[in-house]
C-alpha atoms as a PDB file:
ATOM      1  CA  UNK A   1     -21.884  15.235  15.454  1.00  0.00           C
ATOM      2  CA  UNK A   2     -25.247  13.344  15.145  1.00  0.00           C
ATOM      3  CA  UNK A   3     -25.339   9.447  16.922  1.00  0.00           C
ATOM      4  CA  UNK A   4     -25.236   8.009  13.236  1.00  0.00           C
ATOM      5  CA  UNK A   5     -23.562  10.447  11.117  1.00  0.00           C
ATOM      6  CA  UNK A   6     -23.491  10.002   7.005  1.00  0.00           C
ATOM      7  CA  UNK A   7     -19.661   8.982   5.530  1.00  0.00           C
ATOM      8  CA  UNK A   8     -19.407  11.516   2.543  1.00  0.00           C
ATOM      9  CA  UNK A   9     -16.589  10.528   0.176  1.00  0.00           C
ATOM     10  CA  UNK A  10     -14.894  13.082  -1.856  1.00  0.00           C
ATOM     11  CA  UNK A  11     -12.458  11.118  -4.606  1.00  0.00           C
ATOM     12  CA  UNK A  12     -13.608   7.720  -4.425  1.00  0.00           C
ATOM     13  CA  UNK A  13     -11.509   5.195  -6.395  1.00  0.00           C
ATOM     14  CA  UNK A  14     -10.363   1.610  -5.765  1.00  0.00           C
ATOM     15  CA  UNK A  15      -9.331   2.584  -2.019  1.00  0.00           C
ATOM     16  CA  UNK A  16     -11.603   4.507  -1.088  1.00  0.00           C
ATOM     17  CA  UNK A  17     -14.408   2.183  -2.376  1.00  0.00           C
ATOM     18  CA  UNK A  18     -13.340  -0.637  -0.230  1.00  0.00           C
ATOM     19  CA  UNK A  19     -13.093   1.241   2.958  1.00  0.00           C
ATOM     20  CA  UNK A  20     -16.226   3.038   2.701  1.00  0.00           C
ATOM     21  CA  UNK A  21     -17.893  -0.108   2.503  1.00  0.00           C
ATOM     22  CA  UNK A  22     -16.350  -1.760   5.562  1.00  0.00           C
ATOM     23  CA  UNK A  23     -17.112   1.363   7.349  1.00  0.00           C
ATOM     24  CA  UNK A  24     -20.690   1.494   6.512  1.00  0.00           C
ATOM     25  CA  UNK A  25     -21.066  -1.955   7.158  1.00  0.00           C
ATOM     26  CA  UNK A  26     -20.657  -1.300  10.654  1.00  0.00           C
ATOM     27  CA  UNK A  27     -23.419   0.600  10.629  1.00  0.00           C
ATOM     28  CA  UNK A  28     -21.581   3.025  13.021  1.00  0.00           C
ATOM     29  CA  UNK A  29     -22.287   5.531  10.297  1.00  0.00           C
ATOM     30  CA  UNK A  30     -24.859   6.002   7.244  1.00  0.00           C
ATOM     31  CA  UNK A  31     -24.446   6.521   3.653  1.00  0.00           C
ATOM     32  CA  UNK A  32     -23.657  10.269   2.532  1.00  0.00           C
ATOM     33  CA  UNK A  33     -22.817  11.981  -0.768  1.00  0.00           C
ATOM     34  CA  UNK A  34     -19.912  10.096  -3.237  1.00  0.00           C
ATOM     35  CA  UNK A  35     -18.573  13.011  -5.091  1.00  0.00           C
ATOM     36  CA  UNK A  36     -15.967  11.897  -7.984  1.00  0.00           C
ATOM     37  CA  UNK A  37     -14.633  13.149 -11.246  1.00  0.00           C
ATOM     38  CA  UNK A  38     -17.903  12.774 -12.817  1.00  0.00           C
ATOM     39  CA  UNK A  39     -21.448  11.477 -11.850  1.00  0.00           C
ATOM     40  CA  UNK A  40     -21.459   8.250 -13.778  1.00  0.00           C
ATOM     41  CA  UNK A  41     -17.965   7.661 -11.905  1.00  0.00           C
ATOM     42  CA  UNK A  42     -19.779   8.563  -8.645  1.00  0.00           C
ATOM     43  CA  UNK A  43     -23.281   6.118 -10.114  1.00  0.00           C
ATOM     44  CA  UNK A  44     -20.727   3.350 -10.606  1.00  0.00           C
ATOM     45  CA  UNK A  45     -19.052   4.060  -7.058  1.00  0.00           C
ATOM     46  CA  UNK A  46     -22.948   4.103  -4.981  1.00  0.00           C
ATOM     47  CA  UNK A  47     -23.503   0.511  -7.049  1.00  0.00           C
ATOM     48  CA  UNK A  48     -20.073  -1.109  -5.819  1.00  0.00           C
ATOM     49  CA  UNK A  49     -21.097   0.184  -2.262  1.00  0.00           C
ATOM     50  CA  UNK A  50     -24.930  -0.672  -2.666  1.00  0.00           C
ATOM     51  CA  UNK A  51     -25.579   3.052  -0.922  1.00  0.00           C
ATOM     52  CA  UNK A  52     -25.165   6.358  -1.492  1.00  0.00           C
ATOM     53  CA  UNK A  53     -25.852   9.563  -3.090  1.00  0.00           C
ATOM     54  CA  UNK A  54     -24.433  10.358  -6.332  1.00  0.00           C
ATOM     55  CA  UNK A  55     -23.741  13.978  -6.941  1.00  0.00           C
ATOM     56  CA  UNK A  56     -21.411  16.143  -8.724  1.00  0.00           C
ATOM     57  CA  UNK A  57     -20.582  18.130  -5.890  1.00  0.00           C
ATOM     58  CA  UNK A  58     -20.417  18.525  -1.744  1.00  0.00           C
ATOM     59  CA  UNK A  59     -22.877  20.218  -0.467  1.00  0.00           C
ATOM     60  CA  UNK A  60     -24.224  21.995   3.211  1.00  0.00           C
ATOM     61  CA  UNK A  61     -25.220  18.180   4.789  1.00  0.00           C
ATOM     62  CA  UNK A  62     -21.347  17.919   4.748  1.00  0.00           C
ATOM     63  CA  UNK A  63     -21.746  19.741   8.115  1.00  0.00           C
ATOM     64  CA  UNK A  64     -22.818  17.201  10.511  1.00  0.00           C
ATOM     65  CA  UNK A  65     -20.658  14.292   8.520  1.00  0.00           C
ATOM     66  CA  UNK A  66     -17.626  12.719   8.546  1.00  0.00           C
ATOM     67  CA  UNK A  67     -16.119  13.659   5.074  1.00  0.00           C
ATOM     68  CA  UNK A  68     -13.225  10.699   3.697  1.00  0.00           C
ATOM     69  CA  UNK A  69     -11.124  11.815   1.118  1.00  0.00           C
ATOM     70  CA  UNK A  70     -10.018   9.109  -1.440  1.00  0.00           C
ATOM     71  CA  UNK A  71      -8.089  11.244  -3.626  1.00  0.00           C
ATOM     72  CA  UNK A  72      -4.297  10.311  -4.808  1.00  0.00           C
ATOM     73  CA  UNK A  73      -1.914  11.410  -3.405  1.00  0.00           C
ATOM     74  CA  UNK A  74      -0.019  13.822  -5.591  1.00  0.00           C
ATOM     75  CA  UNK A  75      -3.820  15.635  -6.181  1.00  0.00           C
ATOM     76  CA  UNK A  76      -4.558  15.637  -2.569  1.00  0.00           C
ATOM     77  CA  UNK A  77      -1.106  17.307  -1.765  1.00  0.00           C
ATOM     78  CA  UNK A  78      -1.577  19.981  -4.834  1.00  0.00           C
ATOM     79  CA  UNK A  79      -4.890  20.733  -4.059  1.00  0.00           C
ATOM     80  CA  UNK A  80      -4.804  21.248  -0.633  1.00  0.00           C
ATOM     81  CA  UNK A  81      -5.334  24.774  -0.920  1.00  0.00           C
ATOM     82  CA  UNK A  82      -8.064  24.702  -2.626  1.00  0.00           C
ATOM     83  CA  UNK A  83     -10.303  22.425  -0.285  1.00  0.00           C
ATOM     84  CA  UNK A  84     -12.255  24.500   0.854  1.00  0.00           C
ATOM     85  CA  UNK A  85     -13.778  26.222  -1.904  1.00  0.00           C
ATOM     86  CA  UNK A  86     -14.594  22.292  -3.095  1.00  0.00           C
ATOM     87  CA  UNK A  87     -16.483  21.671   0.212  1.00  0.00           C
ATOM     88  CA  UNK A  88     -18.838  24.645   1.006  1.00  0.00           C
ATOM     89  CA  UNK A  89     -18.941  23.972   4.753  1.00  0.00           C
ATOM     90  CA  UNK A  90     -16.454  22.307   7.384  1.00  0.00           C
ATOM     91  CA  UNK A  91     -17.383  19.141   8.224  1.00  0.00           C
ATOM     92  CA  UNK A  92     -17.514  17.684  11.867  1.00  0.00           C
ATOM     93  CA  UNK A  93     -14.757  15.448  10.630  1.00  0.00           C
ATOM     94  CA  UNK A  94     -12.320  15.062   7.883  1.00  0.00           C
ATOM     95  CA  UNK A  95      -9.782  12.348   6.745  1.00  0.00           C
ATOM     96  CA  UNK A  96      -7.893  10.879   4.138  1.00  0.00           C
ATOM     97  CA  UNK A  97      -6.605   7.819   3.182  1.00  0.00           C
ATOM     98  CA  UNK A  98      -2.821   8.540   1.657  1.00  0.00           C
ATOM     99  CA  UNK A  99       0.534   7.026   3.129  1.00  0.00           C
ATOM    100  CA  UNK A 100       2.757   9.466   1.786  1.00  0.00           C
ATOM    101  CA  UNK A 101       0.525  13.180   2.364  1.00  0.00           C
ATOM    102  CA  UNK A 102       0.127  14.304   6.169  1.00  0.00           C
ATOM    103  CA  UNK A 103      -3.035  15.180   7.129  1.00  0.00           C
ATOM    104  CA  UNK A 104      -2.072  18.679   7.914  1.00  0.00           C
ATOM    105  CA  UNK A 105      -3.124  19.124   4.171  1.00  0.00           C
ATOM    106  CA  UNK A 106      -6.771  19.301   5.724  1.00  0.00           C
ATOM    107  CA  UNK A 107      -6.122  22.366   7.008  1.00  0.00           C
ATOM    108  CA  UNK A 108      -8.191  24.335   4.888  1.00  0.00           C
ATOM    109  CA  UNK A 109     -11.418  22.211   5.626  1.00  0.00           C
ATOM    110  CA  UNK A 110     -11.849  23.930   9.234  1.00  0.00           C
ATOM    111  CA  UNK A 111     -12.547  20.954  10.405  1.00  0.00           C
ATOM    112  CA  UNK A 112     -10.602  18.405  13.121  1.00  0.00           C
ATOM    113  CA  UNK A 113      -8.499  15.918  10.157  1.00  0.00           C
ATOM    114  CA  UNK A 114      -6.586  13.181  10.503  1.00  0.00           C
ATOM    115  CA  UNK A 115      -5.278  10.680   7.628  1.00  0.00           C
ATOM    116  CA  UNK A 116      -5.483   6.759   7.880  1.00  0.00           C
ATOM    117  CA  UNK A 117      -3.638   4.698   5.882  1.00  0.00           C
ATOM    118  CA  UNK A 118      -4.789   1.220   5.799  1.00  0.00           C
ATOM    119  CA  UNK A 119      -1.766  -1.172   4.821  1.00  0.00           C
ATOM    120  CA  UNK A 120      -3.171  -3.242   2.466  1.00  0.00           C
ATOM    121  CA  UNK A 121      -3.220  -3.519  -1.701  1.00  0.00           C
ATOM    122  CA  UNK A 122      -6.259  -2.072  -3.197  1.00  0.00           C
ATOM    123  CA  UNK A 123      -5.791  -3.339  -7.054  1.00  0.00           C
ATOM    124  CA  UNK A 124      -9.649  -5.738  -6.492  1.00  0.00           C
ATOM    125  CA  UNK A 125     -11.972  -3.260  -4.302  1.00  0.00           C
ATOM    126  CA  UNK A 126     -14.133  -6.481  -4.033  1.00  0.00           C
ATOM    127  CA  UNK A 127     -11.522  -8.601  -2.621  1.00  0.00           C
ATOM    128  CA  UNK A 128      -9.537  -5.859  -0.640  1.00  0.00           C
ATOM    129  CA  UNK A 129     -12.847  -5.214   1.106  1.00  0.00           C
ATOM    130  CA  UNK A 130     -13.649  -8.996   1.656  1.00  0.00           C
ATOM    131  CA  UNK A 131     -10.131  -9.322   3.035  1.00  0.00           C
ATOM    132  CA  UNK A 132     -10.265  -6.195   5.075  1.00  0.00           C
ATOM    133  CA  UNK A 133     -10.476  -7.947   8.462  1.00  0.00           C
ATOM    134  CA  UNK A 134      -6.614  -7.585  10.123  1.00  0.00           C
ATOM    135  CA  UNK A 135      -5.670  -4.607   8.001  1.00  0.00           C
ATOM    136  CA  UNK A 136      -3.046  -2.257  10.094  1.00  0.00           C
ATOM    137  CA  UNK A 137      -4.355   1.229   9.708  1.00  0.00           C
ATOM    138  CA  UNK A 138      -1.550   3.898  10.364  1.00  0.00           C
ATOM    139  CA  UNK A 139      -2.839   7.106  11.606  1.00  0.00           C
ATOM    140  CA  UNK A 140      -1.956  10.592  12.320  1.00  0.00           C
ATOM    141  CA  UNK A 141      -3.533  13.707  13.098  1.00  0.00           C
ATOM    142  CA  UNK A 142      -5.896  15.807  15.271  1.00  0.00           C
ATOM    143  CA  UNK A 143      -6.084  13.445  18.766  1.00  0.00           C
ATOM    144  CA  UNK A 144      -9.997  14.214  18.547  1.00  0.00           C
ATOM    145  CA  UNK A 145     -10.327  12.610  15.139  1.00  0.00           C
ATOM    146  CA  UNK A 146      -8.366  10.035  15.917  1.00  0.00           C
ATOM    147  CA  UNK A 147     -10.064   9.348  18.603  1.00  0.00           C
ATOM    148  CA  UNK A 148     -13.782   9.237  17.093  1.00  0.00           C
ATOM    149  CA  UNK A 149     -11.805   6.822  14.293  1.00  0.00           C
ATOM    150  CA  UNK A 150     -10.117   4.620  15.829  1.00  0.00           C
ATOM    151  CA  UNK A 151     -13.638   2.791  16.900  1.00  0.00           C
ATOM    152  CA  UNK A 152     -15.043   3.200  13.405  1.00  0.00           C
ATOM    153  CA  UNK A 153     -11.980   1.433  12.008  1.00  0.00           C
ATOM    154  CA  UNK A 154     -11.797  -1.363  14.652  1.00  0.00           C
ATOM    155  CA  UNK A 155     -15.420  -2.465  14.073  1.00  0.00           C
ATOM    156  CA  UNK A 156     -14.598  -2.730  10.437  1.00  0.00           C
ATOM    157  CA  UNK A 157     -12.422  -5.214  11.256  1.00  0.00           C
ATOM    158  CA  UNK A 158      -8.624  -2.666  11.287  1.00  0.00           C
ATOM    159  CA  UNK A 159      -5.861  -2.883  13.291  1.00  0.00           C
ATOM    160  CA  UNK A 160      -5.330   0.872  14.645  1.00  0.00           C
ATOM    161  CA  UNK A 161      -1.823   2.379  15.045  1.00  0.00           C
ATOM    162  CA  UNK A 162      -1.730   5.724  16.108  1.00  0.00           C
ATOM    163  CA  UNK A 163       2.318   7.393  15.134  1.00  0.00           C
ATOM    164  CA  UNK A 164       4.097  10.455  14.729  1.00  0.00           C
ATOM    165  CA  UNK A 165       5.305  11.166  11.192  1.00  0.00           C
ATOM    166  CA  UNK A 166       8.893  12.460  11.413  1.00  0.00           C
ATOM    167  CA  UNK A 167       8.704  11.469   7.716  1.00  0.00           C
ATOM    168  CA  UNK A 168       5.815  10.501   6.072  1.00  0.00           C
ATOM    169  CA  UNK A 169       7.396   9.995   2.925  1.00  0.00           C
ATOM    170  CA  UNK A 170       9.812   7.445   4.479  1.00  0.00           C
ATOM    171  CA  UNK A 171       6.559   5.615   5.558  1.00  0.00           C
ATOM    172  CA  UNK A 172       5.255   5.272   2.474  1.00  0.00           C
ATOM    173  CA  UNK A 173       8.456   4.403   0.637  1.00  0.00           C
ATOM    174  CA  UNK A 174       8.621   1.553   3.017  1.00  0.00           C
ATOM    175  CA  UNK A 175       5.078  -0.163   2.336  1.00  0.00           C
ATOM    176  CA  UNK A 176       6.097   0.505  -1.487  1.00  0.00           C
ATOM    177  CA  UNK A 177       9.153  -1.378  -1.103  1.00  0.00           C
ATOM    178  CA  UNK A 178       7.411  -4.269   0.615  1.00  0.00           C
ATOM    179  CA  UNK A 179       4.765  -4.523  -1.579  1.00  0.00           C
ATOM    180  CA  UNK A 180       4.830  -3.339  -4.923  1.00  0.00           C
ATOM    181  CA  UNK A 181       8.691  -3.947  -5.545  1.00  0.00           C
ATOM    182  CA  UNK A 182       7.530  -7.408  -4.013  1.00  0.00           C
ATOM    183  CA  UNK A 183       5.148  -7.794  -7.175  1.00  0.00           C
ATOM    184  CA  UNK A 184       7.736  -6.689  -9.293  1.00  0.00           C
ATOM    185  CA  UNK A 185      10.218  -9.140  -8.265  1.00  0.00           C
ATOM    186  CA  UNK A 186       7.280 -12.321  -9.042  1.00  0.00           C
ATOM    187  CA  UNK A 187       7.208 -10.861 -12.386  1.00  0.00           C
ATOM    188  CA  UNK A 188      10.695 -11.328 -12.545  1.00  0.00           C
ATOM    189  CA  UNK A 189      10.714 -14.790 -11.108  1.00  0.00           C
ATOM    190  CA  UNK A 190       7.975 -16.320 -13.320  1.00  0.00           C
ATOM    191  CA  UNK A 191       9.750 -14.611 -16.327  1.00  0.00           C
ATOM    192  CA  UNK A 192      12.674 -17.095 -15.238  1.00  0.00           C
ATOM    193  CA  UNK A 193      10.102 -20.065 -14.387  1.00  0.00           C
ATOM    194  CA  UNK A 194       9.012 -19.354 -18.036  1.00  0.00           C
ATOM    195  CA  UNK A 195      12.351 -19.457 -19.387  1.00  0.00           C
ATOM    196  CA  UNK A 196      12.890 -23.016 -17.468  1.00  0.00           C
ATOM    197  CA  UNK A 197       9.668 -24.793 -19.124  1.00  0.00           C
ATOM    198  CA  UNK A 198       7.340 -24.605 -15.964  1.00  0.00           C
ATOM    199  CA  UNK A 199       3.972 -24.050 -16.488  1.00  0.00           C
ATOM    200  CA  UNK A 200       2.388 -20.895 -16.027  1.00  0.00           C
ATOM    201  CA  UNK A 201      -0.146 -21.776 -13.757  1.00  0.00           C
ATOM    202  CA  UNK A 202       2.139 -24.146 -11.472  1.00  0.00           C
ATOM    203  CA  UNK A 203       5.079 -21.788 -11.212  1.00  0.00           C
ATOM    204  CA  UNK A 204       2.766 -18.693  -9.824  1.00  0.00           C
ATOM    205  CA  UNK A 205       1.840 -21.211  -7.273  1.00  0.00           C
ATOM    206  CA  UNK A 206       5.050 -22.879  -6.077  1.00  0.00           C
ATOM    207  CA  UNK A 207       6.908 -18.935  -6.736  1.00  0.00           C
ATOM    208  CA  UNK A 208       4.279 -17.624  -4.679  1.00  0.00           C
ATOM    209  CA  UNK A 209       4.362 -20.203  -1.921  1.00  0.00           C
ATOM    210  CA  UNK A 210       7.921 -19.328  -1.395  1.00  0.00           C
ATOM    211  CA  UNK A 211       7.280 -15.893  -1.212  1.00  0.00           C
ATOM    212  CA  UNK A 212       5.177 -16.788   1.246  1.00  0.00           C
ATOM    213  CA  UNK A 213       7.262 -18.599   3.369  1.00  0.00           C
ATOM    214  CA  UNK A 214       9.974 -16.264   3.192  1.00  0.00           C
ATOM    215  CA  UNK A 215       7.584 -13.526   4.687  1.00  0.00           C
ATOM    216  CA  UNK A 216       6.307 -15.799   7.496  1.00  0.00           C
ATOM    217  CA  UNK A 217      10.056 -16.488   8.206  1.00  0.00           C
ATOM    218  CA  UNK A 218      10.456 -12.813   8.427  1.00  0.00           C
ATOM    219  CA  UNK A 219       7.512 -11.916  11.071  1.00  0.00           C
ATOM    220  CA  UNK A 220       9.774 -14.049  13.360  1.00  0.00           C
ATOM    221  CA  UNK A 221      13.254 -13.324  12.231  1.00  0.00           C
ATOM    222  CA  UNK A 222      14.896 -10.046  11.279  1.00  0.00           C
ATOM    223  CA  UNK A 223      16.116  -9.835   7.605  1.00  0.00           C
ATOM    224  CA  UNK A 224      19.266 -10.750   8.294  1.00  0.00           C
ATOM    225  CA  UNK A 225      19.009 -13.846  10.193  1.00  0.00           C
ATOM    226  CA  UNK A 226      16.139 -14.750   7.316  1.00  0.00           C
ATOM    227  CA  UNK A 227      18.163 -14.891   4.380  1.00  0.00           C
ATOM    228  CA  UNK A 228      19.317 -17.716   2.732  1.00  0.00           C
ATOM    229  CA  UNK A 229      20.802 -19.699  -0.265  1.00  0.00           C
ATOM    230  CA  UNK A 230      24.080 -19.716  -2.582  1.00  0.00           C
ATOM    231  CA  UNK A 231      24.484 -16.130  -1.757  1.00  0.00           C
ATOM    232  CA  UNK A 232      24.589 -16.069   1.377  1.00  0.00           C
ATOM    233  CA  UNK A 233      26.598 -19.025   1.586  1.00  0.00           C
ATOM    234  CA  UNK A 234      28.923 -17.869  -0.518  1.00  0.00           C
ATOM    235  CA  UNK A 235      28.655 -21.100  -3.367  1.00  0.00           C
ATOM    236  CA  UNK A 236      30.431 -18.998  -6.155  1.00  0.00           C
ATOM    237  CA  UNK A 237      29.853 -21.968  -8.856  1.00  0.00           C
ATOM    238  CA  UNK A 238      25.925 -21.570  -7.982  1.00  0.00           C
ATOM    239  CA  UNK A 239      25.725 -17.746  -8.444  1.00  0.00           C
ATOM    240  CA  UNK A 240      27.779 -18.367 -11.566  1.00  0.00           C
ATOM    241  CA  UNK A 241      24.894 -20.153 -12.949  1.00  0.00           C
ATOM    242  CA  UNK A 242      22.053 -17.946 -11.409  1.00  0.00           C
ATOM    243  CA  UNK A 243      24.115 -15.437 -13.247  1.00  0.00           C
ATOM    244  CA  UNK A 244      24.422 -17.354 -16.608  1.00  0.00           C
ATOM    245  CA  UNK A 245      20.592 -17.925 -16.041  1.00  0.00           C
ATOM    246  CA  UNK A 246      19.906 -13.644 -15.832  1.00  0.00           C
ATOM    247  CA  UNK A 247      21.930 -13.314 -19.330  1.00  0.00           C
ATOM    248  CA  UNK A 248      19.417 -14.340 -20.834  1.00  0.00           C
ATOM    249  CA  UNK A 249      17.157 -12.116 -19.623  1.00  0.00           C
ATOM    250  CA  UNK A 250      15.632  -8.527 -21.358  1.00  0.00           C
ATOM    251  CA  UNK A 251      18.846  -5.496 -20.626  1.00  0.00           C
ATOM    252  CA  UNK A 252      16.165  -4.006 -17.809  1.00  0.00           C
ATOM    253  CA  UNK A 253      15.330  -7.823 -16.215  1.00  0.00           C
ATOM    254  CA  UNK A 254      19.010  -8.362 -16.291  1.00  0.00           C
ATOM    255  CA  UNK A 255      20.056  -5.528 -14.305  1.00  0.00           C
ATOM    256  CA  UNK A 256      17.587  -5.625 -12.319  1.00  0.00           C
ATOM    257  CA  UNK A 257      18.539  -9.486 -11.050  1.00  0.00           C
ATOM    258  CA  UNK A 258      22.222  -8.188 -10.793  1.00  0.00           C
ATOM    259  CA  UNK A 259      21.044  -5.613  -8.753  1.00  0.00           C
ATOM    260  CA  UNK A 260      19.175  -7.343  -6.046  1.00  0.00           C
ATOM    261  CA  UNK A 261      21.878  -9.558  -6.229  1.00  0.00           C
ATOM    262  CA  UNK A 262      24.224  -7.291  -4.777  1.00  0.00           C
ATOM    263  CA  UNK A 263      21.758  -5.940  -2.382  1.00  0.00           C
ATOM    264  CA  UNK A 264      21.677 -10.042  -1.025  1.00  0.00           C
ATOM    265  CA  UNK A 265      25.082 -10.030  -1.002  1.00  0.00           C
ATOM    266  CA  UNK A 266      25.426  -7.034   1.152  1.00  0.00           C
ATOM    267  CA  UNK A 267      22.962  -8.114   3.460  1.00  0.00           C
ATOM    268  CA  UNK A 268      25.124 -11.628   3.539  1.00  0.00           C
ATOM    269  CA  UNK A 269      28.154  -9.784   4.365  1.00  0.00           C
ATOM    270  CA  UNK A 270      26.427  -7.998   7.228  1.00  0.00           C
ATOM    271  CA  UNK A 271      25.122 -11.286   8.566  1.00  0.00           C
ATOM    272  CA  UNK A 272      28.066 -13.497   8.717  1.00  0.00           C
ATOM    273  CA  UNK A 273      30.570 -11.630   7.544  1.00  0.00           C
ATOM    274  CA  UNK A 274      33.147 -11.698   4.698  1.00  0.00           C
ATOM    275  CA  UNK A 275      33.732 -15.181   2.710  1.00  0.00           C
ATOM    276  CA  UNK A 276      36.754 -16.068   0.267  1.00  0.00           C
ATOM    277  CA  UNK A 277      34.252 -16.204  -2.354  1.00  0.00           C
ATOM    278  CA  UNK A 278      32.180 -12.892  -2.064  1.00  0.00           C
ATOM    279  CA  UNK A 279      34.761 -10.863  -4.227  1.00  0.00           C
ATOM    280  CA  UNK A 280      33.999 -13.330  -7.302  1.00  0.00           C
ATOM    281  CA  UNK A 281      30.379 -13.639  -6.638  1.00  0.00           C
ATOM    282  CA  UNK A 282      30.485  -9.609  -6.290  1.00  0.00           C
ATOM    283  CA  UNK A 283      31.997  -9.324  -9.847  1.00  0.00           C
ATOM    284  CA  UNK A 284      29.525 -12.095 -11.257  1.00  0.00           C
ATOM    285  CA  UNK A 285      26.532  -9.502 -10.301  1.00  0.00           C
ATOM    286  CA  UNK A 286      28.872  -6.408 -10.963  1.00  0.00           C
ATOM    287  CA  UNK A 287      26.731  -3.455 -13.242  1.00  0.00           C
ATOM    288  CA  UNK A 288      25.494  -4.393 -16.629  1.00  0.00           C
ATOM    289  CA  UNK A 289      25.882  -2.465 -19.301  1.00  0.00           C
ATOM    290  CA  UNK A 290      22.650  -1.612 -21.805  1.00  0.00           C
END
């Protein structure tokens, strides 16, 4: 591999956009071919990353790159076969960026693979990539491409963590459940803010504030020992209005509330044990019908 090789990107979307551009700013390696669906997609892709060369296909200068693939993860994982007829010559280095696909699926590249996944929302490429700095990035693969990544991704500002997937798919369930089911359950809290009379604006705010300080709770404490309020302390006539409150709610909202309620409860149950009042706070939260 040359001193400065080029960063080729094969699929690259909202993800992929932001990490390319960390990487290059590091100037560890040089702008390569940005291959997409189409060649305006790949135009708009060289703009976001001021570099690049947009083309509608790989081509031999793959050889002495390091080739990132940015492609989801259900297309990565069905076209793995097919790899290398897309790229016409193995690369010195391959990876890709999914949490859920091994990077065994790199096989067919010939080349030494490895997949990172960088723990971190991608939904603004601009701020994702502003807000890089301190991202965990969860690797596995070939120990030789990890070990020509992990500097890349350190000067960029990651936080490297090399594992063994017994389960990949386990992994990425997890960051889905902390993050995107943590979305979901905002929307369901300003939905109820709404519902009070706060305003918009305010409510995201204070709602997200306490989300906050929940989670900084948690980096200290296990679950467990971080939960509070009337459901964990058992207050029955409190969860009777928190459930009067979620009646009023959409048939999908509702059950949804009723559902994490139970979850809290069992998680209360497990902390301190069983209280006179869990069995009517359990049928307060029991299944809803549609």
């Amino acid at each position: 591999m040359n001193e400065r090789p080029a960063l080729h990107v094969l699929g690259c979307g909202r993800a992929a956009r932001a990490v390319a551009r960390r990487l290059l700013e590091t100037g560890l390696v040089r702008p390569g071919l940005i291959v997409n669906r189409s060649l305006p997609s790949a135009r708009r892709a060289a703009q976001f990353l001021g570099a690049g060369e947009p083309a509608e296909r790989l081509d031999d200068r793959v050889a002495d790159g390091v080739l990132m693939l940015g492609l989801p993860d259900g297309v990565l994982a069905d076209s793995a076969d097919e790899l290398g007829r897309v790229c016409p010559c193995p690369p010195a280095l391959a990876f890709h960026l999914s949490g859920s696909v091994e990077a065994g699926v790199l096989a067919g590249l010939g080349a030494s693979a490895a997949a990172v996944h960088p723990v971190r929302a991608f939904a603004d490429p601009e701020s994702a990539a502003e807000r890089f700095e301190g991202t965990w990035c969860v690797a596995e693969g070939d120990d030789a491409a990890l070990d020509l990544l992990r500097p890349l991704f350190e000067a960029a500002g990651g936080r490297w963590l090399p594992f063994s997937a017994r389960d990949k798919s386990a992994w990425h369930a997890s960051t889905v459940a902390a993050s995107n089911f943590l979305v979901t359950i905002q929307d369901l809290a300003r939905e109820l803010a709404d519902r009070a009379g706060l305003p918009e604006a305010q409510a995201a705010e204070i709602l997200c504030d306490l989300q906050q300080g929940a989670l900084d709770t948690l980096r200290e404490r296990p679950p467990r020992e971080a939960l509070t309020g009337p459901i964990e302390r058992g207050d029955a006539g409190a969860c009777r209005r928190l459930a009067n409150a979620a009646s009023g709610l959409d048939a999908e909202s509702a059950r949804l509330f009723a559902e994490l309620a139970r979850a809290t409860l069992a998680l209360a149950r497990d902390k301190r044990g069983e209280r006179e009042a869990d069995g009517e706070i359990e049928s307060l939260f029991g299944p809803t019908s549609d």
